[in-house]
N, C-alpha and C. Protein backbone atom coordinates (compact mmCIF):
# COMPACT_ATOMS: atom_id res chain seq x y z
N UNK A 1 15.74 -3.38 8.04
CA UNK A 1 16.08 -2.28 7.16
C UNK A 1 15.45 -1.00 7.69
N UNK A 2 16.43 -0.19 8.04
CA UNK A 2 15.85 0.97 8.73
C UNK A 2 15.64 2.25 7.53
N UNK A 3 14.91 3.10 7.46
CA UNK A 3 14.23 4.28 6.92
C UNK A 3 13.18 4.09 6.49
N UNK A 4 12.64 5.35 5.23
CA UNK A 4 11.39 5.58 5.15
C UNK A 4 10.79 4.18 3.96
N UNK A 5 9.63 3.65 4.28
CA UNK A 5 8.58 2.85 3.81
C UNK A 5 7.45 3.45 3.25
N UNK A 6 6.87 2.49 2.77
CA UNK A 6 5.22 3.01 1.55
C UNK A 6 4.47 3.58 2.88
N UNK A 7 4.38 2.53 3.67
CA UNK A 7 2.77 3.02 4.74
C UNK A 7 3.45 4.02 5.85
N UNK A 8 3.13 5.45 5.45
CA UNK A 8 3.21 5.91 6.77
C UNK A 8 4.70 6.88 6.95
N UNK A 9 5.54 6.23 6.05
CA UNK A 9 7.08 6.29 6.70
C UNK A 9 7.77 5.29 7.99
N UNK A 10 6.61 4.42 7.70
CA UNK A 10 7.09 3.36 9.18
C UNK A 10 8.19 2.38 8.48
N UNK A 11 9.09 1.55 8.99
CA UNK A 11 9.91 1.10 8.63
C UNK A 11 9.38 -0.58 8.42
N UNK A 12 10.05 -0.82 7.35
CA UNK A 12 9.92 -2.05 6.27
C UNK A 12 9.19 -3.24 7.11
N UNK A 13 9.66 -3.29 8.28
CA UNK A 13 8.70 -4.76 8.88
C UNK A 13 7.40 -4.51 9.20
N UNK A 14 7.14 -3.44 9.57
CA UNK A 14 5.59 -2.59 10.39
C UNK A 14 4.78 -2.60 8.56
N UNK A 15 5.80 -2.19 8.07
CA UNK A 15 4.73 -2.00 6.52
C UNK A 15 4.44 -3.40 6.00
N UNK A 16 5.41 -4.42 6.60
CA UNK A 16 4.79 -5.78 5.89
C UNK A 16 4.13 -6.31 6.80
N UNK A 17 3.86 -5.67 8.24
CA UNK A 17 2.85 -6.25 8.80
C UNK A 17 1.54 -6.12 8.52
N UNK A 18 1.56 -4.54 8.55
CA UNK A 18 0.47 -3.69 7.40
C UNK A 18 -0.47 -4.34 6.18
N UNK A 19 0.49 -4.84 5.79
CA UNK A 19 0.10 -5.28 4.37
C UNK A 19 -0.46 -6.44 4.38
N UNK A 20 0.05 -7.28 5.33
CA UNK A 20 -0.43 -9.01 5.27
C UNK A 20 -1.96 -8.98 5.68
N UNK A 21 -2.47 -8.49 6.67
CA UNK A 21 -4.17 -7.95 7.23
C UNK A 21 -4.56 -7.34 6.16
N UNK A 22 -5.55 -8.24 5.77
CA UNK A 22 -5.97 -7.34 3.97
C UNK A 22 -6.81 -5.89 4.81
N UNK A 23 -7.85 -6.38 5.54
CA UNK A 23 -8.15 -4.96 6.03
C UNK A 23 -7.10 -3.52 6.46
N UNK A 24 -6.20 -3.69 7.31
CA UNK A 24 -4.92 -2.94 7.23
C UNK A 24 -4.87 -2.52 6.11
N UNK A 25 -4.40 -3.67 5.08
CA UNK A 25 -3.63 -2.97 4.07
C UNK A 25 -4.50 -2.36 2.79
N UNK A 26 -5.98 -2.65 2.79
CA UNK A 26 -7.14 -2.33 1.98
C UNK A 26 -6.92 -0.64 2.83
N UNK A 27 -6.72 -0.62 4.10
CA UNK A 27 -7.19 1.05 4.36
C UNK A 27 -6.02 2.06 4.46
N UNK A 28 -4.90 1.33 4.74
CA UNK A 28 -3.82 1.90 4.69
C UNK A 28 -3.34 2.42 3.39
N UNK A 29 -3.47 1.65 2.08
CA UNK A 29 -3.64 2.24 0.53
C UNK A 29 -4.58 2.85 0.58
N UNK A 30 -5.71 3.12 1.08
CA UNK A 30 -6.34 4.10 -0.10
C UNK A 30 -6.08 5.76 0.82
N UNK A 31 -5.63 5.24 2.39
CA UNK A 31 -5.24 6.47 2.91
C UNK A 31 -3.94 6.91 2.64
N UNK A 32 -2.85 6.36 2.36
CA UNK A 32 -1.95 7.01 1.50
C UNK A 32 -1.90 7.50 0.33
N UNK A 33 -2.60 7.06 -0.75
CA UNK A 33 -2.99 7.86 -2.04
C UNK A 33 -4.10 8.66 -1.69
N UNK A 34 -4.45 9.08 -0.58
CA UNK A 34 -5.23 10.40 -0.40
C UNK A 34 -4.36 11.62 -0.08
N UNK A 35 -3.71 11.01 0.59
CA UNK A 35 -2.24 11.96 1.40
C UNK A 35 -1.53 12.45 0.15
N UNK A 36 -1.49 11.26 -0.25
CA UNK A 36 -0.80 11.78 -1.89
C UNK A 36 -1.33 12.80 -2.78
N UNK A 37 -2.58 13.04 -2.62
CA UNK A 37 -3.15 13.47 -3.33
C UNK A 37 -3.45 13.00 -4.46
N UNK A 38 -3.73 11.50 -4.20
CA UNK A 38 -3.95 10.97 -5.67
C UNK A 38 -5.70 10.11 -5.37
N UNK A 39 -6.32 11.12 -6.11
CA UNK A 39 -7.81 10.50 -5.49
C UNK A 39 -8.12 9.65 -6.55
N UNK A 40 -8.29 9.52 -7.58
CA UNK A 40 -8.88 8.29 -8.26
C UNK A 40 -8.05 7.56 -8.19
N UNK A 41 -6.49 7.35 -7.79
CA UNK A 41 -5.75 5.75 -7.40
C UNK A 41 -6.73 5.64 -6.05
N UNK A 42 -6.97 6.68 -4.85
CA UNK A 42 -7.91 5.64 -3.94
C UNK A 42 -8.72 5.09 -4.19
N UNK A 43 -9.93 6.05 -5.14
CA UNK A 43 -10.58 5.08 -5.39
C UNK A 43 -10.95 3.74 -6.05
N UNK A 44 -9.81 3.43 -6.82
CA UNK A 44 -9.51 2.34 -7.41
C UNK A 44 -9.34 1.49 -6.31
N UNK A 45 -8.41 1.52 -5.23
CA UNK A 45 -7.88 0.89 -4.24
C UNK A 45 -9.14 0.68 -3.71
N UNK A 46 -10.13 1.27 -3.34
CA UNK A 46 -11.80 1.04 -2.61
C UNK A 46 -12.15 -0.15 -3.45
N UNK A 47 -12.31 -0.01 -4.73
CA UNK A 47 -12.97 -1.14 -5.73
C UNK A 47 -12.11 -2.20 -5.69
N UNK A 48 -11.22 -1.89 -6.17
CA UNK A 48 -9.93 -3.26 -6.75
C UNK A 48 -9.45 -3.67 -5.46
N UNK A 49 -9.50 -3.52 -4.32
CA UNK A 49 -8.35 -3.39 -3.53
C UNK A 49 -8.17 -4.57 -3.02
N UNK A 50 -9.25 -5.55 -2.84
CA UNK A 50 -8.84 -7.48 -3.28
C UNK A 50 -7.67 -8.18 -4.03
N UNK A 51 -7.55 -7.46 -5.43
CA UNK A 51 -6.55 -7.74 -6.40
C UNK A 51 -5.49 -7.22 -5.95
N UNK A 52 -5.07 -5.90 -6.22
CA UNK A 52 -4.45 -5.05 -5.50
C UNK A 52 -3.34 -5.05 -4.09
N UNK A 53 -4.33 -5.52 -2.72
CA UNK A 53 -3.82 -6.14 -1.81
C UNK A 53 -2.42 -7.61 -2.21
N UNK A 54 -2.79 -8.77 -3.12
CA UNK A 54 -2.43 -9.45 -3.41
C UNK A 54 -1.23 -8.81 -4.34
N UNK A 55 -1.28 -8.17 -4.69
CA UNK A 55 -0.23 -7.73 -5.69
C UNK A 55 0.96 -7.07 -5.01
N UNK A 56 0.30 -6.15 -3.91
CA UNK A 56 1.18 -5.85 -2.84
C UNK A 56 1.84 -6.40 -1.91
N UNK A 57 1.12 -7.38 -1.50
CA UNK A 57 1.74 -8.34 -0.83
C UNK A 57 3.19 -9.23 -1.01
N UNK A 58 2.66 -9.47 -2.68
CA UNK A 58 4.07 -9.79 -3.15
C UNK A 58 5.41 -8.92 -3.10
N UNK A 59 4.68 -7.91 -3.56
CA UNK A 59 5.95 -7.00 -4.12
C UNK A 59 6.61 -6.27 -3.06
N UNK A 60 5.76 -6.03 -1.69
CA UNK A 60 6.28 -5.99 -0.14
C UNK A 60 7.52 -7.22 0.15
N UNK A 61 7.02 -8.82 -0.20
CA UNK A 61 7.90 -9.21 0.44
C UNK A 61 8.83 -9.29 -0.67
N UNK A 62 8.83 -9.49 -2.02
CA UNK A 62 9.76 -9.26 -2.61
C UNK A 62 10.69 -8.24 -2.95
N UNK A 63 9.97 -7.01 -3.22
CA UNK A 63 10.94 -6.09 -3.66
C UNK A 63 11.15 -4.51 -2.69
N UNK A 64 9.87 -4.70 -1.32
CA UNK A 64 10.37 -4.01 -0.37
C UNK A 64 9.48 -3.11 -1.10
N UNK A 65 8.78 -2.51 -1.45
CA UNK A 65 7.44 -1.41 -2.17
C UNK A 65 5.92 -1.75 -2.26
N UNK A 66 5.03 -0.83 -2.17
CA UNK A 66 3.88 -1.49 -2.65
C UNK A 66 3.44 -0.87 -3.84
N UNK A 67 2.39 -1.37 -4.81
CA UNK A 67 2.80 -0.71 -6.17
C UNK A 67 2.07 0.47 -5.95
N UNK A 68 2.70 0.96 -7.21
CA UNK A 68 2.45 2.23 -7.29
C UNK A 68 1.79 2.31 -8.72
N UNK A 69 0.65 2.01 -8.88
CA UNK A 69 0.08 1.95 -10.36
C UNK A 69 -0.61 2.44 -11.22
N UNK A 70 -1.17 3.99 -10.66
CA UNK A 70 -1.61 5.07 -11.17
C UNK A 70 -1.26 6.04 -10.65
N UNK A 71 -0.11 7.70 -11.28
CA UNK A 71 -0.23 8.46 -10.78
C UNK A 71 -1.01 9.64 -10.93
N UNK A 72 -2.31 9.23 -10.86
CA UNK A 72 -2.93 9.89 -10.89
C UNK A 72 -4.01 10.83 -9.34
């Protein structure tokens, strides 16, 4: 599936590679909700990002996103 993805804008397989390496995907979230400008979702992602990771993981291979669960 070619276009833009959660990590980066890289395309859908690179982001589920991303995601499966909890380290990857622990630093790759909290550096995209910085980009975002969303600083207390990073820092949630710093604390939670065990749970978090796992939650993404799913919803990467299932529904092609990683969540998006505070826009703050």
């Amino acid at each position: 599936m070619a276009g833009k993805s959660d990590y980066f804008g890289l395309d859908w397989i690179v982001s589920l590679i991303l995601a499966i390496i909890p380290f990857t995907a622990w630093i790759c979230g909290v550096v995209t909700r910085l980009q975002e400008g969303k600083i207390v979702a990073a820092i949630i992602r710093v604390f939670g990002g065990w749970l978090i990771w796992v939650v993404d993981l799913i919803l990467m291979i299932t529904q092609k996103h990683i969540l998006r669960l505070l826009n703050v």
